[in-house]
Protein backbone atom coordinates (compact mmCIF):
# COMPACT_ATOMS: atom_id res chain seq x y z
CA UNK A 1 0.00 0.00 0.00
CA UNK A 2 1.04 3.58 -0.80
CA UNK A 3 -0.27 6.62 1.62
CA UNK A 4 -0.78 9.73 -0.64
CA UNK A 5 -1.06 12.99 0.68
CA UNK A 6 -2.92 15.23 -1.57
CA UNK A 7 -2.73 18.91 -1.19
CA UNK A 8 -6.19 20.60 -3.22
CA UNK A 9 -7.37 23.96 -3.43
CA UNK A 10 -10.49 24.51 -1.92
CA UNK A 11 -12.72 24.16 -5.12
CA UNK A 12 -10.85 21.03 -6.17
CA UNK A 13 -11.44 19.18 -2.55
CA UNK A 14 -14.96 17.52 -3.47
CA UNK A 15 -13.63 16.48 -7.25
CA UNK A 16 -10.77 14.80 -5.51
CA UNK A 17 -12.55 13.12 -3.12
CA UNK A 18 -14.86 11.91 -5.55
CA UNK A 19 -12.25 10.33 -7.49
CA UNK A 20 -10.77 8.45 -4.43
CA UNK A 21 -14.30 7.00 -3.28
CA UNK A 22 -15.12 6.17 -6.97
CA UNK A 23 -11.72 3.83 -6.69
CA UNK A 24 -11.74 0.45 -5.16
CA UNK A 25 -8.15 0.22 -4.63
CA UNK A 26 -8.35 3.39 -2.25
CA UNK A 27 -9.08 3.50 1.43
CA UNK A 28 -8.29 5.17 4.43
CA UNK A 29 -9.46 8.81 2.83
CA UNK A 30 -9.62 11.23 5.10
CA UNK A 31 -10.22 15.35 4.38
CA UNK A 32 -8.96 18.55 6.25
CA UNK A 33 -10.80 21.44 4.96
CA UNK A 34 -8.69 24.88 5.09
CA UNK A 35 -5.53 23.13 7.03
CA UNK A 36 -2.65 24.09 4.47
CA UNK A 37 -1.02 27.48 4.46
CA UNK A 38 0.88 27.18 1.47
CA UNK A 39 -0.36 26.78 -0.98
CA UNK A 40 -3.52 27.18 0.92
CA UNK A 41 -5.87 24.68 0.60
CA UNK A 42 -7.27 21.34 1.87
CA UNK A 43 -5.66 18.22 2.80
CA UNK A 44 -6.63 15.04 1.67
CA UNK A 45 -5.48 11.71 2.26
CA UNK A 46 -6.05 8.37 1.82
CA UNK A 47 -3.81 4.78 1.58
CA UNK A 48 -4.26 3.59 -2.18
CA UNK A 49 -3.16 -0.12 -3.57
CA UNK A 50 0.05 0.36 -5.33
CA UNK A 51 -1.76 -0.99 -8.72
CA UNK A 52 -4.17 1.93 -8.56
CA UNK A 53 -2.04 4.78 -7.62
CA UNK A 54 -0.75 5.38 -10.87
CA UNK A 55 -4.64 5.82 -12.27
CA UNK A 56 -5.58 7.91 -9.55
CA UNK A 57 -2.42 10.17 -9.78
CA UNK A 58 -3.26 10.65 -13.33
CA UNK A 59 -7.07 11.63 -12.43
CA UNK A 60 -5.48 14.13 -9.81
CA UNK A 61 -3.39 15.91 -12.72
CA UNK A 62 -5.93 15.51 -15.11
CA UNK A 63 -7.68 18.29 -12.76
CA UNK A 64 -4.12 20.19 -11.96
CA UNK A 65 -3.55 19.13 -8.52
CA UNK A 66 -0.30 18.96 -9.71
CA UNK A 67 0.21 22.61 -10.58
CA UNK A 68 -2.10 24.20 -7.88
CA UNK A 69 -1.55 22.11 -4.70
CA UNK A 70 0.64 18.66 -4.49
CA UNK A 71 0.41 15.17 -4.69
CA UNK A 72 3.18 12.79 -2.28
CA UNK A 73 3.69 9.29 -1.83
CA UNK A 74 4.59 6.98 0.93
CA UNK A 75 5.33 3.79 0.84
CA UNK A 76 3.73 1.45 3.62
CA UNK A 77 5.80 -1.26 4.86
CA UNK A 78 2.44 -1.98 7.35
CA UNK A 79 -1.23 -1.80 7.29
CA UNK A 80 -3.45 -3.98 9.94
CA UNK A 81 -6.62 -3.32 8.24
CA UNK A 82 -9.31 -5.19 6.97
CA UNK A 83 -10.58 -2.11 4.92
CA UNK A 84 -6.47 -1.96 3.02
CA UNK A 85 -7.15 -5.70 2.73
CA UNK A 86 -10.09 -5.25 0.68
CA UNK A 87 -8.64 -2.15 -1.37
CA UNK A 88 -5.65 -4.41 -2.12
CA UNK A 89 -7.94 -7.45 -3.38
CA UNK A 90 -10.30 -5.11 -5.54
CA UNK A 91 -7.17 -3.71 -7.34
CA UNK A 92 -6.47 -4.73 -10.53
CA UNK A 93 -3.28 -7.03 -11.30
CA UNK A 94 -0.28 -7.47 -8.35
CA UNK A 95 0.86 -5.18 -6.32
CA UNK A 96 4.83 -6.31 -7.48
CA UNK A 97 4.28 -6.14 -10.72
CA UNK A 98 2.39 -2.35 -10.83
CA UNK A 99 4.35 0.71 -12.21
CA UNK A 100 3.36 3.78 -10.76
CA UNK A 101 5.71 6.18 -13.48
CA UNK A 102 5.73 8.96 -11.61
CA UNK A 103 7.17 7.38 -8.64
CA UNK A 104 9.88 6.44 -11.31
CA UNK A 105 10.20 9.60 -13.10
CA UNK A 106 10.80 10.97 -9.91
CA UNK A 107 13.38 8.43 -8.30
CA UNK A 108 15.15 8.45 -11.22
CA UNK A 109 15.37 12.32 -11.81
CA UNK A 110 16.31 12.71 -7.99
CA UNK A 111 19.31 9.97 -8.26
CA UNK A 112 20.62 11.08 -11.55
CA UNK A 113 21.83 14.76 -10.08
CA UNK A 114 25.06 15.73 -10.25
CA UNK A 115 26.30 16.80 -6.87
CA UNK A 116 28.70 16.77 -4.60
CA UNK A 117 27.67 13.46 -3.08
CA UNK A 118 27.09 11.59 -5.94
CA UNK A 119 30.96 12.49 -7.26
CA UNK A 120 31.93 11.60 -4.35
CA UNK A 121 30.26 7.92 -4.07
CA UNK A 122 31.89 7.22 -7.17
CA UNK A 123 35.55 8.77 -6.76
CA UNK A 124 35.48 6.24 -3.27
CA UNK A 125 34.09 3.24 -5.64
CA UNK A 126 36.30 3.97 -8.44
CA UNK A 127 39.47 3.74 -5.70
CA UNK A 128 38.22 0.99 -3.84
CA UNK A 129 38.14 -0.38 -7.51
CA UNK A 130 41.88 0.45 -8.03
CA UNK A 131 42.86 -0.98 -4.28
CA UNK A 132 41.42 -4.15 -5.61
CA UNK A 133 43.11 -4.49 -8.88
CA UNK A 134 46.63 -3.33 -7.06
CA UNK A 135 46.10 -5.92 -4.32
CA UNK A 136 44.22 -8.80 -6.66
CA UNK A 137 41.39 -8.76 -4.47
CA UNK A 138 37.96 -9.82 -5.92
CA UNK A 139 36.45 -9.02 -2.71
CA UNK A 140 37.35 -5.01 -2.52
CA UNK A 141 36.50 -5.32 -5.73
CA UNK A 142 32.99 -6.53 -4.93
CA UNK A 143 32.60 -3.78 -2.65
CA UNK A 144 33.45 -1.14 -4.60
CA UNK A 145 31.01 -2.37 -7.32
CA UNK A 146 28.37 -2.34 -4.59
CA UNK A 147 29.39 1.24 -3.60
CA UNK A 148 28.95 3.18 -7.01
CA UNK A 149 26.26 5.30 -7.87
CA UNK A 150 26.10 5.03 -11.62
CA UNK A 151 23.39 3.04 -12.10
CA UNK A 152 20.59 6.25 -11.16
CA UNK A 153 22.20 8.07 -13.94
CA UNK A 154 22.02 5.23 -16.58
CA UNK A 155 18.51 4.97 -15.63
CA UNK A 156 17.59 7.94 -15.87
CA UNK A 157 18.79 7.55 -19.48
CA UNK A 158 16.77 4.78 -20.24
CA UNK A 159 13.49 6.45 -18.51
CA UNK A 160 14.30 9.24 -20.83
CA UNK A 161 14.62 7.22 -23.74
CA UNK A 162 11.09 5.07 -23.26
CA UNK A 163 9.37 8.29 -22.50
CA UNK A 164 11.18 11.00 -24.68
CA UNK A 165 12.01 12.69 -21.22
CA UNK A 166 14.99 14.84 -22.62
CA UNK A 167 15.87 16.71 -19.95
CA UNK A 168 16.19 13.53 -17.81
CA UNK A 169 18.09 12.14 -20.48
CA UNK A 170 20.74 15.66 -20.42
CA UNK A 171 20.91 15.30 -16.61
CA UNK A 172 21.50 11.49 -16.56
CA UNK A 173 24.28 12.23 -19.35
CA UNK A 174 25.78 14.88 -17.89
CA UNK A 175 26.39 13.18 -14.37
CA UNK A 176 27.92 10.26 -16.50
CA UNK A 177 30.20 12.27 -18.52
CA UNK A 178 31.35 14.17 -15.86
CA UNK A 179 31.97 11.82 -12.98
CA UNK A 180 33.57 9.02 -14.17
CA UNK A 181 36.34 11.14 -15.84
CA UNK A 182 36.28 12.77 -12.60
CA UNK A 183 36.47 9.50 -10.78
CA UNK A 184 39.24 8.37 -12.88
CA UNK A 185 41.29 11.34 -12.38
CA UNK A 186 40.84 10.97 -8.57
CA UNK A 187 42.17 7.39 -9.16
CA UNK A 188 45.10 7.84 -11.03
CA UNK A 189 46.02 10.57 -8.57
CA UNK A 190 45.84 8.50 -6.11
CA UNK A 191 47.57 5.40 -7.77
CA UNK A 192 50.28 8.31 -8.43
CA UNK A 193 50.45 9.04 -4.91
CA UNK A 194 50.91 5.32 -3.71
CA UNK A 195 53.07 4.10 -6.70
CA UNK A 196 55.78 7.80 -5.30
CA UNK A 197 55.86 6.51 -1.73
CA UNK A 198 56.45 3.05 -3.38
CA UNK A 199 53.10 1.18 -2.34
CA UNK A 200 52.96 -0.93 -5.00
CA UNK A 201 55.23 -1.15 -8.28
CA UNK A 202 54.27 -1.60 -12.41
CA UNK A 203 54.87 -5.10 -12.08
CA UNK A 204 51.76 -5.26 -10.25
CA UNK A 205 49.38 -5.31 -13.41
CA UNK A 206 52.06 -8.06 -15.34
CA UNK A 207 50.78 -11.75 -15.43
CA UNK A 208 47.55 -13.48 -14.79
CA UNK A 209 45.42 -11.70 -12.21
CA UNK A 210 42.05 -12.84 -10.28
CA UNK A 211 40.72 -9.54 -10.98
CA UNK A 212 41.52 -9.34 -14.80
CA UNK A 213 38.25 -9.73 -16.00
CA UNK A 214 38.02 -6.12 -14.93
CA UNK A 215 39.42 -5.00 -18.51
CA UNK A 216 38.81 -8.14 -20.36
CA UNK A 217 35.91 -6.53 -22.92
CA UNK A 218 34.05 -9.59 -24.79
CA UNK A 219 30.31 -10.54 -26.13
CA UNK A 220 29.81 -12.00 -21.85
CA UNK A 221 30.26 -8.50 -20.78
CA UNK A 222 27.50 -7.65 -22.94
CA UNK A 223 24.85 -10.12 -22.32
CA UNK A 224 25.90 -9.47 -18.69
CA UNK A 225 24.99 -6.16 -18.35
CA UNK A 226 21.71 -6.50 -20.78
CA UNK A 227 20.59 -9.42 -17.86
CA UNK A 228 21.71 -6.48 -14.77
CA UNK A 229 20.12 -3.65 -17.23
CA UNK A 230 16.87 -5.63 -17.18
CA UNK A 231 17.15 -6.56 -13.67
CA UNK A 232 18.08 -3.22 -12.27
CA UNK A 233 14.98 -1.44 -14.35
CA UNK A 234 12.57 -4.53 -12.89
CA UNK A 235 13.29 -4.00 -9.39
CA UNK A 236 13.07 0.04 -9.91
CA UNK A 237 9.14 -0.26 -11.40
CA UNK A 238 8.39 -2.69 -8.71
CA UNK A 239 8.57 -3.61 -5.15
CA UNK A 240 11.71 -5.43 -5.05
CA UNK A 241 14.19 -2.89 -4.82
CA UNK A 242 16.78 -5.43 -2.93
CA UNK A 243 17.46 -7.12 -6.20
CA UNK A 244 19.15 -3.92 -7.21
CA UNK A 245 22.18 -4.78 -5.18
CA UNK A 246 22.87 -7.97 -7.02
CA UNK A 247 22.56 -5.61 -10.32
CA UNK A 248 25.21 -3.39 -9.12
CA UNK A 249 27.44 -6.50 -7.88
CA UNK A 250 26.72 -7.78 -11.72
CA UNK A 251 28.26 -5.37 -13.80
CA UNK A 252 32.09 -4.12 -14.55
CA UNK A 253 31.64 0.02 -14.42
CA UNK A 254 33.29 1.52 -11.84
CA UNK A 255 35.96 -1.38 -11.63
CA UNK A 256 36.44 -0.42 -14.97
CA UNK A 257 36.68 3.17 -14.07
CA UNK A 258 38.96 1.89 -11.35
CA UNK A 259 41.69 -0.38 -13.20
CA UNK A 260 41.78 2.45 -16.41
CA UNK A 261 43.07 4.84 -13.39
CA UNK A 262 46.02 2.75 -12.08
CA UNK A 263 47.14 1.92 -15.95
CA UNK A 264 47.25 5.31 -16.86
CA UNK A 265 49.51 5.81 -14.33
CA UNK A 266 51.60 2.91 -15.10
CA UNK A 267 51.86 3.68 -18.75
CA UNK A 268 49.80 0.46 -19.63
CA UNK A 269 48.12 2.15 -22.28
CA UNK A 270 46.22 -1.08 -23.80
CA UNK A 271 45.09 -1.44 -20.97
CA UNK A 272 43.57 1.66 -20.46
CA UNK A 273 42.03 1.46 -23.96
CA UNK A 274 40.38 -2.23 -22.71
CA UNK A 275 38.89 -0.51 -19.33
CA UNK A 276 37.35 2.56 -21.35
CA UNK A 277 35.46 -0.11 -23.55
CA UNK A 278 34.74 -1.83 -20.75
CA UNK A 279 32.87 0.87 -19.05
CA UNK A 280 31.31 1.74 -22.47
CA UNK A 281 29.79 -1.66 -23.02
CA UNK A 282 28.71 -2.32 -19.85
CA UNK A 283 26.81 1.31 -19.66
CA UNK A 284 25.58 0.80 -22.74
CA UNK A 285 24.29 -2.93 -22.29
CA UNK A 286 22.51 -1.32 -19.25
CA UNK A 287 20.85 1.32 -20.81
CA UNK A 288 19.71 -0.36 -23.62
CA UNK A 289 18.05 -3.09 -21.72
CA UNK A 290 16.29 -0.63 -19.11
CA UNK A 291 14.71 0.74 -21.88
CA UNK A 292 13.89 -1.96 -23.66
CA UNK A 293 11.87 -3.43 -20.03
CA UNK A 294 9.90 0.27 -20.17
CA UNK A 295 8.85 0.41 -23.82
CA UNK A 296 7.67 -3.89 -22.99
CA UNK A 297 5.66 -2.54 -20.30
CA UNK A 298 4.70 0.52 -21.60
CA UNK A 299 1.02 -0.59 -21.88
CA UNK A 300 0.69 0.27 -18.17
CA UNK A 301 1.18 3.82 -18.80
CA UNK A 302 -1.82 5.81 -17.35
CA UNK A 303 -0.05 9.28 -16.36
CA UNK A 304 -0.44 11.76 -19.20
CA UNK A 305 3.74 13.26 -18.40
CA UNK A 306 3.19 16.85 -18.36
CA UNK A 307 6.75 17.40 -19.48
CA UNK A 308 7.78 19.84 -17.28
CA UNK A 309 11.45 20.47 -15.97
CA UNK A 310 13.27 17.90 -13.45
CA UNK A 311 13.84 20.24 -9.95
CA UNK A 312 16.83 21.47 -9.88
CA UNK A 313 17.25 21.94 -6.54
């Protein structure tokens, strides 16, 4: 169950209500005539089965709640009711397999910004990355995979692409193309830092290496990230968000990011080259495949996008 909060003007309060006791998926509605001081207006609220929010948010915009009050979600990890029971049952289709697209157009514009905290999630990934490849270690490896942020961005891109969302396209892009050159430059600073004070040596990335597969491009890295591209945008339009760790465990990025860093430094420049296409394929295998899932279920669409700009803020 979601609990939606729904700011109305005061001439809008009846309409809205009317649409949430005309739904069988929605419960719980209560109204507080003349409670909210900006913008002024009523509150309404009510919990709502996750497989009918999405037609009820669209009703809401369809009368410009959207633009002249405010519509929120929660998400409801508990409801003892026999009343939410019922609502849940009358809903149409599974609660795990329901989209509600502006939940997603939302999560994905707010983890695709490019701040301070999201460069800095992925310079720490991308040098746990290069820790791993100096020391062979799958497992720091592992971590760092599990520590990177990229995969908001990249789908963001793919949201953008199913919906012709540009700006959430530009801001997805721009956070890629900025902070994993970024990250990388972090890296090989810091590989140039240990490799001065003699932490490590050149000889490090000669030979056969656990962690190799790192840079090794091929058709596997492909299919791999098209199966964690699929994955990742599955558990994002549904209610298993913990698969989303075994997506970001999946897929060579930031490693890559990681191991191109340390070779620069070392003057392995084939190397280099391999990680870069690495990266490439894997973020491209991602995106493709997150897309592809959207357009597939793209027949769930109910929310007429209005278009307007992502928040900057």
């Amino acid at each position: 169950m979601l609990h939606m909060r729904v700011v109305s003007p005061e001439g809008s309060t009846d309409e809205v209500l009317s649409i949430l006791r005309a739904e069988p998926g929605a419960t719980h509605v209560l109204a507080l005539r003349g409670v909210v001081v900006e913008p002024a207006g009523d509150l309404v609220e009510a919990d709502v089965a996750r497989e009918a929010a999405d037609e009820v948010i669209a009703a809401l915009c369809a009368l410009g709640i959207d633009r002249a009050g405010g519509i929120t979600l929660e998400q409801l990890d508990t409801s003892l009711s026999d009343a939410a029971d019922r609502a849940e049952e009358q809903a149409p289709g599974d609660a795990a397999d329901a989209v509600v697209w502006q939940e997603l157009l939302s999560r994905t514009g707010e983890e695709s910004r490019l701040n301070v905290t999201f460069l800095a999630f992925l310079a720490i990934a991308c040098l746990l990355a290069a820790v791993g490849v100096i020391t062979d270690s799958a497992v720091t490896i592992v971590g760092a995979m599990v520590v990177g942020p990229e995969f908001g961005p990249l789908a963001a891109i793919a949201v953008g692409l199913a919906r012709r969302r540009w700006d959430l396209m530009r801001r997805g892009a721009l956070a890629i193309a900025v902070g994993f050159p970024l990250a990388i430059g972090i890296t090989a600073a810091g590989a140039a830092l240990g490799s001065a004070v003699n932490l490590f040596e050149a000889s490090v990335l000669r030979g056969p290496h656990a962690v190799d597969f790192v840079y090794q491009v091929g058709p596997w890295s492909f299919v791999v990230a098209v199966l964690a591209g699929a994955a990742g945008m599955l558990s994002m339009t549904s209610a298993k968000s913990a698969a989303l760790v075994g997506v970001f465990i999946s897929v060579t990025t930031v490693p890559a990011a990681g191991y191109a860093g340390v070779a620069a430094i070392l003057g392995q420049w084939d190397r280099v080259a391999d990680s870069v296409g690495q990266l490439a394929v894997n973020m491209a295998g991602i995106v493709l495949a997150a897309a592809l899932v959207l357009l597939l279920r793209k027949g769930g669409w109910q929310v007429a996008d209005p278009g307007r700009p992502l928040s900057t803020g």
